[in-house]
C-alpha atoms as a PDB file:
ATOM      1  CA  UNK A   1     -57.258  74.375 -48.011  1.00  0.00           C
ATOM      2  CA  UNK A   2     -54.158  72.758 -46.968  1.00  0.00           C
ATOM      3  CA  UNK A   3     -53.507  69.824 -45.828  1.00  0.00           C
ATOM      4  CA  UNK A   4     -53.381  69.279 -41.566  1.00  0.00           C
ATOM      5  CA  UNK A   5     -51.041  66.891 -41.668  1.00  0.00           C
ATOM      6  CA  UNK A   6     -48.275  68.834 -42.988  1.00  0.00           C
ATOM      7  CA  UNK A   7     -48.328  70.619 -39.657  1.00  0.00           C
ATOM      8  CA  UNK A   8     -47.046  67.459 -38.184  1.00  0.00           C
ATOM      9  CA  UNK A   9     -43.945  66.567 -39.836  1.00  0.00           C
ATOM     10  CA  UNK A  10     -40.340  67.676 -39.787  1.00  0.00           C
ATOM     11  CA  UNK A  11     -38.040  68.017 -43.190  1.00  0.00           C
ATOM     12  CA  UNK A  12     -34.179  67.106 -41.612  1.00  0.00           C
ATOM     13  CA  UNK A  13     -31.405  67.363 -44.488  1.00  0.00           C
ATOM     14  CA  UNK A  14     -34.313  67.139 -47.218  1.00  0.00           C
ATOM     15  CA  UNK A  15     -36.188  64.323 -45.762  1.00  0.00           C
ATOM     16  CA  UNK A  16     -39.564  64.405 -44.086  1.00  0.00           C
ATOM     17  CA  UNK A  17     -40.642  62.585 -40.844  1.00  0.00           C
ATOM     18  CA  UNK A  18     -43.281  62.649 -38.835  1.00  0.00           C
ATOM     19  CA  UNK A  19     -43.028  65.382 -35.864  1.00  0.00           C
ATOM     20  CA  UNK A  20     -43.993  62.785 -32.957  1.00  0.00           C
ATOM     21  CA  UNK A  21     -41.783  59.893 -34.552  1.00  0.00           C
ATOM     22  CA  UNK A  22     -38.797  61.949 -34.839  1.00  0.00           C
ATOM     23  CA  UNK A  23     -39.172  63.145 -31.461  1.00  0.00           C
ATOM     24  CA  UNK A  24     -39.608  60.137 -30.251  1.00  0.00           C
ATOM     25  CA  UNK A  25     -36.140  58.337 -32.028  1.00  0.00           C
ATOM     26  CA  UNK A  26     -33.980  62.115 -31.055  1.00  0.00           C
ATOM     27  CA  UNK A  27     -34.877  61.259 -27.106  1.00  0.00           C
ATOM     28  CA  UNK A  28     -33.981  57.804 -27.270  1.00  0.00           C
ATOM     29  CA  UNK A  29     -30.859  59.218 -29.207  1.00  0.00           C
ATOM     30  CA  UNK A  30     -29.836  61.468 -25.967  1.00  0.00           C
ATOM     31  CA  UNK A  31     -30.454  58.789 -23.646  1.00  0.00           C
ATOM     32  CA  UNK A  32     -28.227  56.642 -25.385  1.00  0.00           C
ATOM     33  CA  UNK A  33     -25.636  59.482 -25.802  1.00  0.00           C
ATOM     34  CA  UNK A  34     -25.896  60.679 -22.158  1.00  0.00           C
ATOM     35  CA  UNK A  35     -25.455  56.952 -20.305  1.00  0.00           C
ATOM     36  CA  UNK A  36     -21.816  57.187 -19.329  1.00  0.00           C
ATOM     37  CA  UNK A  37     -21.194  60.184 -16.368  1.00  0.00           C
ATOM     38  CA  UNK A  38     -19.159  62.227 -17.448  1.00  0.00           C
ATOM     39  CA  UNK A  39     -16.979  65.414 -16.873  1.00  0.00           C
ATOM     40  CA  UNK A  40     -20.168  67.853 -17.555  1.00  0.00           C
ATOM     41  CA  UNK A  41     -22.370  65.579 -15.885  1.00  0.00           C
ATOM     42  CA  UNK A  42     -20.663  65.410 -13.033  1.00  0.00           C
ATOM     43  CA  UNK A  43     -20.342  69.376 -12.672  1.00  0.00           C
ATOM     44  CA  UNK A  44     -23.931  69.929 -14.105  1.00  0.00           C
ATOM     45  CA  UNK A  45     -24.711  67.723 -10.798  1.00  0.00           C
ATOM     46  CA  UNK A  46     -22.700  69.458  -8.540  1.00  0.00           C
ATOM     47  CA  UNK A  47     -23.881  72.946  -9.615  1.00  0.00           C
ATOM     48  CA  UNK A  48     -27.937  71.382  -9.662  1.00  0.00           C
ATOM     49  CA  UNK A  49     -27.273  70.161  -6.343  1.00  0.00           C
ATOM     50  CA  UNK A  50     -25.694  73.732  -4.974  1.00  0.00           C
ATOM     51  CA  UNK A  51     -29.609  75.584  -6.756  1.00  0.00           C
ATOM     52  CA  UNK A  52     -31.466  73.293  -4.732  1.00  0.00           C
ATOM     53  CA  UNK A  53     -30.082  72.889  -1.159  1.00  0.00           C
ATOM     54  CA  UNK A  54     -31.936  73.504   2.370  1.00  0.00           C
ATOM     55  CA  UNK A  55     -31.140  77.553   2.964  1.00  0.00           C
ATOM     56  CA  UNK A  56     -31.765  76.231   6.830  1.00  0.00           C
ATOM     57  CA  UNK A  57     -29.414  73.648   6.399  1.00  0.00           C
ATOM     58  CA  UNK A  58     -26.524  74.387   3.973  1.00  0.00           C
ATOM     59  CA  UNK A  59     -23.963  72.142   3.100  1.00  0.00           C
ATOM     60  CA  UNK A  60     -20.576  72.057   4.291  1.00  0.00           C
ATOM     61  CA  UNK A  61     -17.849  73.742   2.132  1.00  0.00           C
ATOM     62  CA  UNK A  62     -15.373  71.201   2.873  1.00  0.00           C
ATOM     63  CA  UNK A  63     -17.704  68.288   1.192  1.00  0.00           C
ATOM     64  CA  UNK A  64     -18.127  71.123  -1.838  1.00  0.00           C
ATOM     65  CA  UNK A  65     -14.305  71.765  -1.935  1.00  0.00           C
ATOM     66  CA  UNK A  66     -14.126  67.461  -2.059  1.00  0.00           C
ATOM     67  CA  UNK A  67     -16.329  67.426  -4.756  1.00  0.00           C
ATOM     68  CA  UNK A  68     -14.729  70.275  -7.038  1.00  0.00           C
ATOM     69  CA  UNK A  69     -11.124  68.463  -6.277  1.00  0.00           C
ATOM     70  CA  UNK A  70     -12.547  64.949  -7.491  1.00  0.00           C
ATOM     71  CA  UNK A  71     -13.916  67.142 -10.500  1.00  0.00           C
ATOM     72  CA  UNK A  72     -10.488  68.650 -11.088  1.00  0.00           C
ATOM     73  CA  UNK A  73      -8.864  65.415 -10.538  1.00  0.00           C
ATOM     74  CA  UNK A  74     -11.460  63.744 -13.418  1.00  0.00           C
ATOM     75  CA  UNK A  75      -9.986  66.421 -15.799  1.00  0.00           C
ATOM     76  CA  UNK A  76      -6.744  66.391 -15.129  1.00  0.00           C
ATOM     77  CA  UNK A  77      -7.136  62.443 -15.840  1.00  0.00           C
ATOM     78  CA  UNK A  78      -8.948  62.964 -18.713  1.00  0.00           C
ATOM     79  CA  UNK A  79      -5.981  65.382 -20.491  1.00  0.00           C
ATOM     80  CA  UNK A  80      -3.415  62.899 -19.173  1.00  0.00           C
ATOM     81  CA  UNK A  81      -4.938  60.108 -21.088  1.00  0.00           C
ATOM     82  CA  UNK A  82      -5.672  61.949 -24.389  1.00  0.00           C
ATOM     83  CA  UNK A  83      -2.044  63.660 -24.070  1.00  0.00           C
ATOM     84  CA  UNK A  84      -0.759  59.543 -23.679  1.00  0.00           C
ATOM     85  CA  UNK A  85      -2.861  59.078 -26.795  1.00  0.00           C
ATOM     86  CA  UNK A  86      -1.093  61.781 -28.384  1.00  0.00           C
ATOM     87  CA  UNK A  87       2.218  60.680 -27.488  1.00  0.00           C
ATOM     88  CA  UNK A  88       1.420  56.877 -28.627  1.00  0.00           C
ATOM     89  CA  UNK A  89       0.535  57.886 -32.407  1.00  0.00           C
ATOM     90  CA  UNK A  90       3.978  60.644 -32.504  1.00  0.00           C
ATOM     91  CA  UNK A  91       6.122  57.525 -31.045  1.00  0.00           C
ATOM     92  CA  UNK A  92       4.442  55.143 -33.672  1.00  0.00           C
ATOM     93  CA  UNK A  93       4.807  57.704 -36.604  1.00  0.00           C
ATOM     94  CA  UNK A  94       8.665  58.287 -35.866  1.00  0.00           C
ATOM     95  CA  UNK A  95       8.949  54.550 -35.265  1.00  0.00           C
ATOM     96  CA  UNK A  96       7.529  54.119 -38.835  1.00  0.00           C
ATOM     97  CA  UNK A  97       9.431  56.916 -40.740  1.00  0.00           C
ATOM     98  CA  UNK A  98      12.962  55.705 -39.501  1.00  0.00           C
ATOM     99  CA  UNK A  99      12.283  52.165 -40.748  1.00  0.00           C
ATOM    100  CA  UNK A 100      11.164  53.970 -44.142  1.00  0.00           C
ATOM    101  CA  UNK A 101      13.929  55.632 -44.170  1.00  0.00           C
ATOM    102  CA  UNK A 102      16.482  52.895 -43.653  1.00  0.00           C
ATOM    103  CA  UNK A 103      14.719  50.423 -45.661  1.00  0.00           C
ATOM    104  CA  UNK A 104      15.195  53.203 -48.588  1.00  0.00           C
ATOM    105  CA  UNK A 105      18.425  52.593 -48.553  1.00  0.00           C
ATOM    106  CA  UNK A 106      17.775  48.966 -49.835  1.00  0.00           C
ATOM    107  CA  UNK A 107      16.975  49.906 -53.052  1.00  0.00           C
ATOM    108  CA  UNK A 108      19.261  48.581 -55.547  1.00  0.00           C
ATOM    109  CA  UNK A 109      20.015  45.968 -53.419  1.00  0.00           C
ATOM    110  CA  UNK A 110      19.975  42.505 -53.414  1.00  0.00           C
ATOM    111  CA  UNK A 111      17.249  40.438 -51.112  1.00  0.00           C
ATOM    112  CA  UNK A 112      16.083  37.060 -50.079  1.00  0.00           C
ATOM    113  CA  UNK A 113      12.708  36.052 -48.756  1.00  0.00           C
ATOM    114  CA  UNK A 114      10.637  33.079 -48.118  1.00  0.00           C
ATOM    115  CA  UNK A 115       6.674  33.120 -49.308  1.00  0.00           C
ATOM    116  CA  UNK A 116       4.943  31.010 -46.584  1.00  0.00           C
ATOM    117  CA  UNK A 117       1.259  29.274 -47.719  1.00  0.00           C
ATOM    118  CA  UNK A 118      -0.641  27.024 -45.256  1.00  0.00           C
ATOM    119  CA  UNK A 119      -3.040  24.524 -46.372  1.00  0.00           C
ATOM    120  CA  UNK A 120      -4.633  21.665 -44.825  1.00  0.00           C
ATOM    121  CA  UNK A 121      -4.287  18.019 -46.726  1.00  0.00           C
ATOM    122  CA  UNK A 122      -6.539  15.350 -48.058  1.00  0.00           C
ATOM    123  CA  UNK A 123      -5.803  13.827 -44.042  1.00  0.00           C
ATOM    124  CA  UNK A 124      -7.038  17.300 -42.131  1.00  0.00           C
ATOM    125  CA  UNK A 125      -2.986  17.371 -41.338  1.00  0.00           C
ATOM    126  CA  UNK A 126      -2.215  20.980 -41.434  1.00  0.00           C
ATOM    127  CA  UNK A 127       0.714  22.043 -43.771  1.00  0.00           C
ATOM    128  CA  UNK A 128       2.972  24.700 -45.008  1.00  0.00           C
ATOM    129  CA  UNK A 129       4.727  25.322 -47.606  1.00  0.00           C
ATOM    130  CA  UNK A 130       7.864  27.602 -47.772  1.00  0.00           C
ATOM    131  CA  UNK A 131       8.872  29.038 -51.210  1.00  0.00           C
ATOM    132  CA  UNK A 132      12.558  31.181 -51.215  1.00  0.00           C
ATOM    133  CA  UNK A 133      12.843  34.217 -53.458  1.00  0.00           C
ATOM    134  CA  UNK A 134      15.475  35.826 -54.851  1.00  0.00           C
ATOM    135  CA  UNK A 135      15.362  39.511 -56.265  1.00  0.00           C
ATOM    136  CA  UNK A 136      16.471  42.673 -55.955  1.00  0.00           C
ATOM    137  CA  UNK A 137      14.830  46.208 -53.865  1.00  0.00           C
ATOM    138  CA  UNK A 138      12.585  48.135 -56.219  1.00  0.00           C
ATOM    139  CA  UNK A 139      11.630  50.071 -53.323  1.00  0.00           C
ATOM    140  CA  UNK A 140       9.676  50.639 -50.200  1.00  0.00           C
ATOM    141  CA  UNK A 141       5.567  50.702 -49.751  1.00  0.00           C
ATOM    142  CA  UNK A 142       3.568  51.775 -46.362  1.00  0.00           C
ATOM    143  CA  UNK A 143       0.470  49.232 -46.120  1.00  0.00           C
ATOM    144  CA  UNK A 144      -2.357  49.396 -43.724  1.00  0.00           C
ATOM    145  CA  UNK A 145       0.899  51.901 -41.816  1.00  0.00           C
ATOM    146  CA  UNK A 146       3.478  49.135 -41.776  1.00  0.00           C
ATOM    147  CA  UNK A 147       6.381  49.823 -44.322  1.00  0.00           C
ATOM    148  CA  UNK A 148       7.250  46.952 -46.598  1.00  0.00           C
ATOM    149  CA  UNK A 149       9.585  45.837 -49.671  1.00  0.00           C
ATOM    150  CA  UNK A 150       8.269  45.552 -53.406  1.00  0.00           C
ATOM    151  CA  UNK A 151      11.147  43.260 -54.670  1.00  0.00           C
ATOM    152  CA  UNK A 152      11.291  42.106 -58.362  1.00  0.00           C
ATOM    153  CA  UNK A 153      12.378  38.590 -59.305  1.00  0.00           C
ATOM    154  CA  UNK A 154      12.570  37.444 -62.964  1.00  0.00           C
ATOM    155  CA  UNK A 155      10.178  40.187 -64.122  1.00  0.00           C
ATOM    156  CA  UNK A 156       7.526  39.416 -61.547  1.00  0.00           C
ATOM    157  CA  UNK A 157       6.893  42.128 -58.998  1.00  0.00           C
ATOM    158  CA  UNK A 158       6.478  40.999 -54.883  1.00  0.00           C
ATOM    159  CA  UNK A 159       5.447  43.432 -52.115  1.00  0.00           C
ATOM    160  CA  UNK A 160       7.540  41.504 -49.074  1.00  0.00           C
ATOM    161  CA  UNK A 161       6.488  41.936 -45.117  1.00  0.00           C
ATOM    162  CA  UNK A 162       9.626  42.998 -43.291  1.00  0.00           C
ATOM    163  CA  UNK A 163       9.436  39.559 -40.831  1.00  0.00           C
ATOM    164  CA  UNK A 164       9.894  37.293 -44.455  1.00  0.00           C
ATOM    165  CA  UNK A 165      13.318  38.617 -45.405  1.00  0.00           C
ATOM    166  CA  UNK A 166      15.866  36.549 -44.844  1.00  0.00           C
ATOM    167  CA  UNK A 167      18.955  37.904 -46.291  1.00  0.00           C
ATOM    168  CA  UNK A 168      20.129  41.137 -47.582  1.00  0.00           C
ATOM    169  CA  UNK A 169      22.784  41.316 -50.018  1.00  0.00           C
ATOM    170  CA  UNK A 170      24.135  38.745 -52.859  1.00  0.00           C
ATOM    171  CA  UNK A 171      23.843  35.160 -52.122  1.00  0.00           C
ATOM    172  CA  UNK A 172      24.254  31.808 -53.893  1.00  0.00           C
ATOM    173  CA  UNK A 173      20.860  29.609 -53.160  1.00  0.00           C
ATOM    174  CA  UNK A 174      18.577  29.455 -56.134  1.00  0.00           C
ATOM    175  CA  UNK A 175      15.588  31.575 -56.205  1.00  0.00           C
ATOM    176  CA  UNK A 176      12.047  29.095 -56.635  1.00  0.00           C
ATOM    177  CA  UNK A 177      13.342  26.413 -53.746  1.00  0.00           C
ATOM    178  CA  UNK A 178      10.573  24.693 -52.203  1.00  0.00           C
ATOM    179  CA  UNK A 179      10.336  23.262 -48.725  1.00  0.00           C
ATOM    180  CA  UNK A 180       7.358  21.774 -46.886  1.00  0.00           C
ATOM    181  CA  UNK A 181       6.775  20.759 -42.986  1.00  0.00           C
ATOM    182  CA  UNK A 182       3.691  19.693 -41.103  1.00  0.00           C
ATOM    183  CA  UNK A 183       2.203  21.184 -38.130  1.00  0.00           C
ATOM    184  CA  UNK A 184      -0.369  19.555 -36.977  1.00  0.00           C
END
């Protein structure tokens, strides 16, 4: 004979639950989906409301033709803002691969940097402390989507944020200077 409680459970993507508990955990799953109004909420409203008026008493078509221009007006919205979206991440791209492409032209050439470290000393006084490279483009990386150098300097290889360079082209101060200054 088999066992009863096998009737009672559900097997989702290979695992088992039990029926009522699963039940339970996908309607508290919808409710949390389903607690912003949206676009087919509103219109699942609107048509709801239009099944279950007064016959005797009918509502005005002007408040219905209100209600479907709001609903038009929600979606029309809705594309605008995705469409900005849209536009935002093409604008950002093309911002992106025209800086590539210029700082690819680089290579070869020679570049100047400073390597900024904070730390705080033995008095709590915050400091920094500058360190100027010297080296030459190796070529051009895209991290976390913002394009940056990889310079080499005496055999050791740098990847260099765009805001740190401070010279491009051949210059005459010594690469491994050292400068500090407090800010506190």
């Amino acid at each position: 004979m088999s066992d009863s409680t096998a009737l009672n459970t559900i097997t989702v993507n290979g695992v088992t639950y039990d029926a009522a508990k699963y039940s339970a955990d996908q309607a508290a799953t919808a409710v949390k989906d389903n607690s912003a109004l949206g676009k087919d909420a509103f219109l699942q409203l609107l048509v709801t409301q239009m099944q279950y008026q007064d016959p005797l008493n009918p509502q005005d078509n002007g408040e219905y033709l209100a209600q479907l221009a709001q609903f038009s007006a929600l979606e029309q919205m809705t594309n605008v803002s995705d469409g900005l979206a849209n536009v935002s991440t093409l604008v950002s791209n093309i911002d992106t691969s025209v800086l590539v492409g210029q700082l690819s032209h680089m290579i070869g050439q020679d570049l100047q940097w400073n390597e900024s470290n904070s730390y705080t000393d033995e008095e709590g006084n915050v400091k920094v402390s500058s360190v100027k490279h010297e080296g030459k483009v190796a070529g051009v990386s895209l991290s976390d989507g913002s394009p940056t150098i990889i310079a080499e300097e005496n055999g050791h290889t740098y990847q260099v944020k765009i805001a740190d360079i401070t010279r491009i082209g051949a210059g005459n101060a010594g690469s491994g200077e050292s400068t500090e200054n407090s800010d506190s």
